[in-house]
C-alpha atoms as a PDB file:
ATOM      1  CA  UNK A   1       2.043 -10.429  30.766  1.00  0.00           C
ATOM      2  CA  UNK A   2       3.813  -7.217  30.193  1.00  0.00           C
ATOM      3  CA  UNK A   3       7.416  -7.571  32.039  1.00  0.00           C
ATOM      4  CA  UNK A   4      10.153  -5.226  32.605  1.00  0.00           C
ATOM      5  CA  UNK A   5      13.704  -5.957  31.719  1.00  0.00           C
ATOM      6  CA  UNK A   6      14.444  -6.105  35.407  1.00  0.00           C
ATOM      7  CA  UNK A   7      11.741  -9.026  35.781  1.00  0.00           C
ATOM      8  CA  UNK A   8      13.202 -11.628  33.069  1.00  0.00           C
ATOM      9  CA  UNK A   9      15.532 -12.528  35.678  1.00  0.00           C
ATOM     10  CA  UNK A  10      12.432 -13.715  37.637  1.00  0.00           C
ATOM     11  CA  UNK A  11      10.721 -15.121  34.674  1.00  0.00           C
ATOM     12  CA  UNK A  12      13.969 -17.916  34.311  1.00  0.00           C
ATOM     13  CA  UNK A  13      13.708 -18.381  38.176  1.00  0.00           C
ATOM     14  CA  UNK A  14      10.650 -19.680  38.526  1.00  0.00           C
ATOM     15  CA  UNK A  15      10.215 -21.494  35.424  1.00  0.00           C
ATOM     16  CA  UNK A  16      13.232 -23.664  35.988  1.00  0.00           C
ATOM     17  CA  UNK A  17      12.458 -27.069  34.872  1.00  0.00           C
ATOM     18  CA  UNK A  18      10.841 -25.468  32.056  1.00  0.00           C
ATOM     19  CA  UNK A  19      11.956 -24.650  27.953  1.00  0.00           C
ATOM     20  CA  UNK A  20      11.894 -20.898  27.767  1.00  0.00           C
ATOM     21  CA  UNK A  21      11.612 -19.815  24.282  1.00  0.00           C
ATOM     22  CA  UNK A  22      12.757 -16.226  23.368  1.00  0.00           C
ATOM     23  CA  UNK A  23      11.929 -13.795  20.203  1.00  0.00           C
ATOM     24  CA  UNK A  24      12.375 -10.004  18.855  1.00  0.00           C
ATOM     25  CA  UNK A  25      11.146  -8.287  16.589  1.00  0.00           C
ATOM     26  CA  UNK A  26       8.528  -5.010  15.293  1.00  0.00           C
ATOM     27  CA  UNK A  27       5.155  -6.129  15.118  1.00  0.00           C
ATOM     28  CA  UNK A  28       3.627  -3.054  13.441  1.00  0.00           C
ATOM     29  CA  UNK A  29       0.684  -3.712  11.945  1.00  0.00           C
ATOM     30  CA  UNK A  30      -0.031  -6.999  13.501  1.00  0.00           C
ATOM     31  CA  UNK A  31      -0.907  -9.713  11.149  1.00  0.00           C
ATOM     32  CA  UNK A  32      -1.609 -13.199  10.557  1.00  0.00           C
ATOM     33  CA  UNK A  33       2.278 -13.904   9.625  1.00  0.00           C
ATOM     34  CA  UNK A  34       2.848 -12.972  13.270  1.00  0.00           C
ATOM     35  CA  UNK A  35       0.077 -14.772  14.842  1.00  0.00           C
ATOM     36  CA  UNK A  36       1.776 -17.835  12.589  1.00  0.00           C
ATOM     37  CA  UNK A  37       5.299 -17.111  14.468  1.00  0.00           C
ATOM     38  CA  UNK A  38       3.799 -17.088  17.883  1.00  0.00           C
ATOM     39  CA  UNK A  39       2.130 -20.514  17.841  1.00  0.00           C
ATOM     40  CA  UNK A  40       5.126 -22.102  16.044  1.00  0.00           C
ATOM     41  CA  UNK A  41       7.521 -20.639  18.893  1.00  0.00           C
ATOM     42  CA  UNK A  42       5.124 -22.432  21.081  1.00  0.00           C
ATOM     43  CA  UNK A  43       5.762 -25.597  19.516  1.00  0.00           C
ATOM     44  CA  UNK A  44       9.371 -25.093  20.600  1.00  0.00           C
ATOM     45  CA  UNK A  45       9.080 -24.738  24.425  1.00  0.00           C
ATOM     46  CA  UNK A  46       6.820 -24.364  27.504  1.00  0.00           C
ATOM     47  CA  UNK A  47       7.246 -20.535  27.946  1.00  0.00           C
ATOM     48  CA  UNK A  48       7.387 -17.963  25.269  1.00  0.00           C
ATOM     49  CA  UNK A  49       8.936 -14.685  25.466  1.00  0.00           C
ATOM     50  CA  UNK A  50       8.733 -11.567  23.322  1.00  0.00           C
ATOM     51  CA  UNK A  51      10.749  -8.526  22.764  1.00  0.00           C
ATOM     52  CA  UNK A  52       9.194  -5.777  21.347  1.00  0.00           C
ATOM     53  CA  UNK A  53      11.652  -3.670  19.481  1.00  0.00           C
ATOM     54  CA  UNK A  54      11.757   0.620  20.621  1.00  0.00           C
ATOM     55  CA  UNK A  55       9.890   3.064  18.463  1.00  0.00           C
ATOM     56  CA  UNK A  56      13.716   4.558  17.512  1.00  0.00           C
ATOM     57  CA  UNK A  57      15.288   1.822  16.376  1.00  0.00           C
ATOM     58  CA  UNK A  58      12.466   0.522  14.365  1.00  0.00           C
ATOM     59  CA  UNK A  59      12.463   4.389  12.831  1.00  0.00           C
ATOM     60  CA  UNK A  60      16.407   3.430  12.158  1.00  0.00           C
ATOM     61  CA  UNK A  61      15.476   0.352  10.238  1.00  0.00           C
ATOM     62  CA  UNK A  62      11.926   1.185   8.506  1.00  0.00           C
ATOM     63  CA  UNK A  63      12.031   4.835   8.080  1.00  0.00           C
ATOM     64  CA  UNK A  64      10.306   7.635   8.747  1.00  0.00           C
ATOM     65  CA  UNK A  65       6.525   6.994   9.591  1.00  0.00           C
ATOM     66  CA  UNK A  66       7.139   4.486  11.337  1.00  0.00           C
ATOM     67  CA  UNK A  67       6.200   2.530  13.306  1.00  0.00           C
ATOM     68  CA  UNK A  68       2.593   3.016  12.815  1.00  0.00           C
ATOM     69  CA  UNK A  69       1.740   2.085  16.485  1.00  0.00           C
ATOM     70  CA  UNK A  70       4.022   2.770  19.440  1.00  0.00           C
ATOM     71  CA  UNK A  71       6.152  -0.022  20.909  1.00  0.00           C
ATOM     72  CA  UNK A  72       3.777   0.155  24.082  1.00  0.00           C
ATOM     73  CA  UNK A  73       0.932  -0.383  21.748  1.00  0.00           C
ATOM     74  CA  UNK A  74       2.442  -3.110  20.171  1.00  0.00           C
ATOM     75  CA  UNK A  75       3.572  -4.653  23.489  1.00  0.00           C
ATOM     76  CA  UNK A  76      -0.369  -4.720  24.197  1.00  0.00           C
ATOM     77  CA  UNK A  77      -1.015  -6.466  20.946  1.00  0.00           C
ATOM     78  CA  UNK A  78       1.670  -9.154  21.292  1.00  0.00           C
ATOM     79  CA  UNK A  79       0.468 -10.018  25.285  1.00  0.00           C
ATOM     80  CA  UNK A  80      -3.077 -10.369  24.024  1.00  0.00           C
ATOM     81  CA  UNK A  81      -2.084 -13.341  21.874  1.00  0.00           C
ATOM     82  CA  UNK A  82      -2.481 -16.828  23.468  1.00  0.00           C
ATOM     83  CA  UNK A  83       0.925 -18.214  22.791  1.00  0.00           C
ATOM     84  CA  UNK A  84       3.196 -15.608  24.238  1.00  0.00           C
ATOM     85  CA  UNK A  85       3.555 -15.793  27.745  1.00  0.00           C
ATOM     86  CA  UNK A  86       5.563 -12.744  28.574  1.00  0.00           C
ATOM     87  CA  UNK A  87       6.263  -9.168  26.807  1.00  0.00           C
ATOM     88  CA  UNK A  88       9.364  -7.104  27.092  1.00  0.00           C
ATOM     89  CA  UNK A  89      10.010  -3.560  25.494  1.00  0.00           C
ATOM     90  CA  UNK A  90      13.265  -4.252  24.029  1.00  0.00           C
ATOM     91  CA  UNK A  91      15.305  -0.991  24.826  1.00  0.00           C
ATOM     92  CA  UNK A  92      16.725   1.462  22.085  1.00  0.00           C
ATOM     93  CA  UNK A  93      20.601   0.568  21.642  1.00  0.00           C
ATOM     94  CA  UNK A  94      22.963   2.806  22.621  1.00  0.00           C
ATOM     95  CA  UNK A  95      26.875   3.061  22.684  1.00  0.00           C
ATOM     96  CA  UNK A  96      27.357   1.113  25.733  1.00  0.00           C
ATOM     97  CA  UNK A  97      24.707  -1.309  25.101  1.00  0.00           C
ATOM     98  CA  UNK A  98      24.429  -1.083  20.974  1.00  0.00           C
ATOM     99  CA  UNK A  99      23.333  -4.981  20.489  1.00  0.00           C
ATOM    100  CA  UNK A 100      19.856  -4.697  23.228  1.00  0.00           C
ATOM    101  CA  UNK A 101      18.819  -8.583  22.747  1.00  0.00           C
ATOM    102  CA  UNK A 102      22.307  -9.608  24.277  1.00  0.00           C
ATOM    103  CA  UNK A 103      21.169  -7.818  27.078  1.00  0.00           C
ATOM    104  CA  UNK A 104      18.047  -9.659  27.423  1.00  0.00           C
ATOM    105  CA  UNK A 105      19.472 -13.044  26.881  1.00  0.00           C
ATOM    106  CA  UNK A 106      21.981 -12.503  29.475  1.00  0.00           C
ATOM    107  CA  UNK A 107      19.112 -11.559  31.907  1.00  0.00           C
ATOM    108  CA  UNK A 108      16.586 -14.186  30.630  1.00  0.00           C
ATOM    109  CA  UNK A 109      18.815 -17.149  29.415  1.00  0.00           C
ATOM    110  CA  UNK A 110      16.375 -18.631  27.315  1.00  0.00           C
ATOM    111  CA  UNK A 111      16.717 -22.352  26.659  1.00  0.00           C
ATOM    112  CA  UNK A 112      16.503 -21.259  23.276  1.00  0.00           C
ATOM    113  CA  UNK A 113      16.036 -17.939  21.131  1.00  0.00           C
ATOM    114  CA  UNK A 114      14.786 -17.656  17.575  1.00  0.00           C
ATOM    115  CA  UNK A 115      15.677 -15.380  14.805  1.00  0.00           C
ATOM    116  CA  UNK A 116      14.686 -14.895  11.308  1.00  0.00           C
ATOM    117  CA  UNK A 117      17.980 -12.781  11.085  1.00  0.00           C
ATOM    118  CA  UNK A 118      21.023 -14.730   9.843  1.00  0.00           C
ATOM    119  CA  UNK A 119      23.581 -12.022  11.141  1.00  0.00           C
ATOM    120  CA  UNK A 120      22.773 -13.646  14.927  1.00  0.00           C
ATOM    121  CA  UNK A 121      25.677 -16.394  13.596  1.00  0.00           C
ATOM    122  CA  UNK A 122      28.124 -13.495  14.437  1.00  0.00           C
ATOM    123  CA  UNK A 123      27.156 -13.646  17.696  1.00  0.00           C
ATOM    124  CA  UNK A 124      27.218 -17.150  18.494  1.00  0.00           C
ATOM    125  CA  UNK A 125      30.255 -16.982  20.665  1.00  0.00           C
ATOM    126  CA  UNK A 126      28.215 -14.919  23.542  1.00  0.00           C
ATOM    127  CA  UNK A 127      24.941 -17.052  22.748  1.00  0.00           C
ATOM    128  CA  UNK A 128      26.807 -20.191  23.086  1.00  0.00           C
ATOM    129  CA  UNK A 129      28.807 -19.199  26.524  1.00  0.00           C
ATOM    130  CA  UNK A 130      25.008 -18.344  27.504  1.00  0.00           C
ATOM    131  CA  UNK A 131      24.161 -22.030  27.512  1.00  0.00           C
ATOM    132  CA  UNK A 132      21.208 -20.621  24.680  1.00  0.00           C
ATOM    133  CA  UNK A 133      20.328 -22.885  21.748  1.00  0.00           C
ATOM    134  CA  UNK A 134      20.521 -20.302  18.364  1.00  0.00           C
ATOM    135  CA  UNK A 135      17.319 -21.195  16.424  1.00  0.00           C
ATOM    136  CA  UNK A 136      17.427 -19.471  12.747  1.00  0.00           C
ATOM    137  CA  UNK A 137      14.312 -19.933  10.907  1.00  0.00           C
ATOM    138  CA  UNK A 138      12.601 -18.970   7.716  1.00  0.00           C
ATOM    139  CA  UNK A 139       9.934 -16.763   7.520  1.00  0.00           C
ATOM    140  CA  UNK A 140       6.851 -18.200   7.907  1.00  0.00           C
ATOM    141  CA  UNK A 141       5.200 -16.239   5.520  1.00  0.00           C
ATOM    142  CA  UNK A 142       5.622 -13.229   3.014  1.00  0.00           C
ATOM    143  CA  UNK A 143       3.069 -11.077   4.465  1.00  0.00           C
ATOM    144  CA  UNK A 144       4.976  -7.522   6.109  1.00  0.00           C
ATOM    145  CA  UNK A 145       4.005  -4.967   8.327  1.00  0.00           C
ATOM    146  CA  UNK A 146       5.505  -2.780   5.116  1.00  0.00           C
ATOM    147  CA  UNK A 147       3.370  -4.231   2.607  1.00  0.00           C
ATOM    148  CA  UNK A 148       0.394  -3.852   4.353  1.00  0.00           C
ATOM    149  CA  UNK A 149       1.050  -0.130   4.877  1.00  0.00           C
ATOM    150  CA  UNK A 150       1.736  -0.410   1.014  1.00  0.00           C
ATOM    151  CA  UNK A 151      -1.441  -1.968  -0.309  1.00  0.00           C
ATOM    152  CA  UNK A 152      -3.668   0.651   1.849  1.00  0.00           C
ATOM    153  CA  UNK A 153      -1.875   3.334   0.312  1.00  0.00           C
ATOM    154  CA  UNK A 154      -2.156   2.248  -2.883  1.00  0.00           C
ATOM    155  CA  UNK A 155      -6.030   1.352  -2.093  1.00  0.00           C
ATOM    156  CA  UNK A 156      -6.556   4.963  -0.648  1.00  0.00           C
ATOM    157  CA  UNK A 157      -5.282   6.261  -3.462  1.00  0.00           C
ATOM    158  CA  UNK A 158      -7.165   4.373  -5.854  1.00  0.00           C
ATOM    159  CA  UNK A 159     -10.441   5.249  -3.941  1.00  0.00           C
ATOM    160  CA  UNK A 160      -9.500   8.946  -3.451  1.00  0.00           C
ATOM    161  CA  UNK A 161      -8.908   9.385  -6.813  1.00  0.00           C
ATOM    162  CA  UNK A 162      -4.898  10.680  -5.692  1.00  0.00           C
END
């Protein structure tokens, strides 16, 4: 299900007695890697949540052209998949709010929240005083949004003759 920030509040509420489980990230050009991610968060807790990073900051990060599909089409994407239980659109940072997953975890409090991104460890000072468990994994996979945009470029280019 597809919530809004204001809803993660309710989401902790009424799962109480349950592990909440909490992720970010792009998911452009969904693939198996992230389908991988999904079910091992699963493993981790009762009820998994998603942030789905803005179209701006992913534009900050990746570049120009991207993302491929808009963070509202990738928020469909991610709730269609059978281990994720709810969907947030992670909001673009700004000056007064420049770090947006604090945000969430202050609303949500997941028992625990996962990251692929080592530079959460500066942060473990908030997370902690949260009462959230830190979770830094390795990617599950190689496979990348980017390389899949890379390999049909190359394979339009080769079949186009380009």
């Amino acid at each position: 299900m597809i919530i809004s920030l204001g809803e993660l509040e309710k989401v902790r509420k009424h799962n109480k007695a349950q592990t909440i489980v909490f992720a970010g990230g792009v998911f452009d050009v969904f693939h198996t890697t992230h389908v991988r991610t999904f079910k091992k968060l699963r493993t981790y807790g009762d009820i998994v949540v998603i942030g789905v990073v803005s179209d701006k900051r992913v534009r900050e990060r990746k570049g120009p052209g991207r993302p491929v599909l808009t963070q509202k089409e990738r928020c469909e994407i991610v709730d269609a998949i059978r281990y994720v239980d709810f969907v947030v659109q992670m909001p673009t940072p700004t000056k007064s709010e420049p770090v947006p997953t604090l945000a969430i975890l202050k609303k949500l409090r997941p028992n625990i929240f996962v990251s692929v991104d080592r530079n959460w460890m500066n942060y473990t000072h908030v997370i902690d005083e949260l009462g959230i468990r830190l979770k830094i994994v390795k990617r599950i996979h190689p496979i990348s949004s980017t390389s899949i945009i890379e390999r049909v470029l190359r394979k339009h280019k080769e079949t186009s003759g380009r």
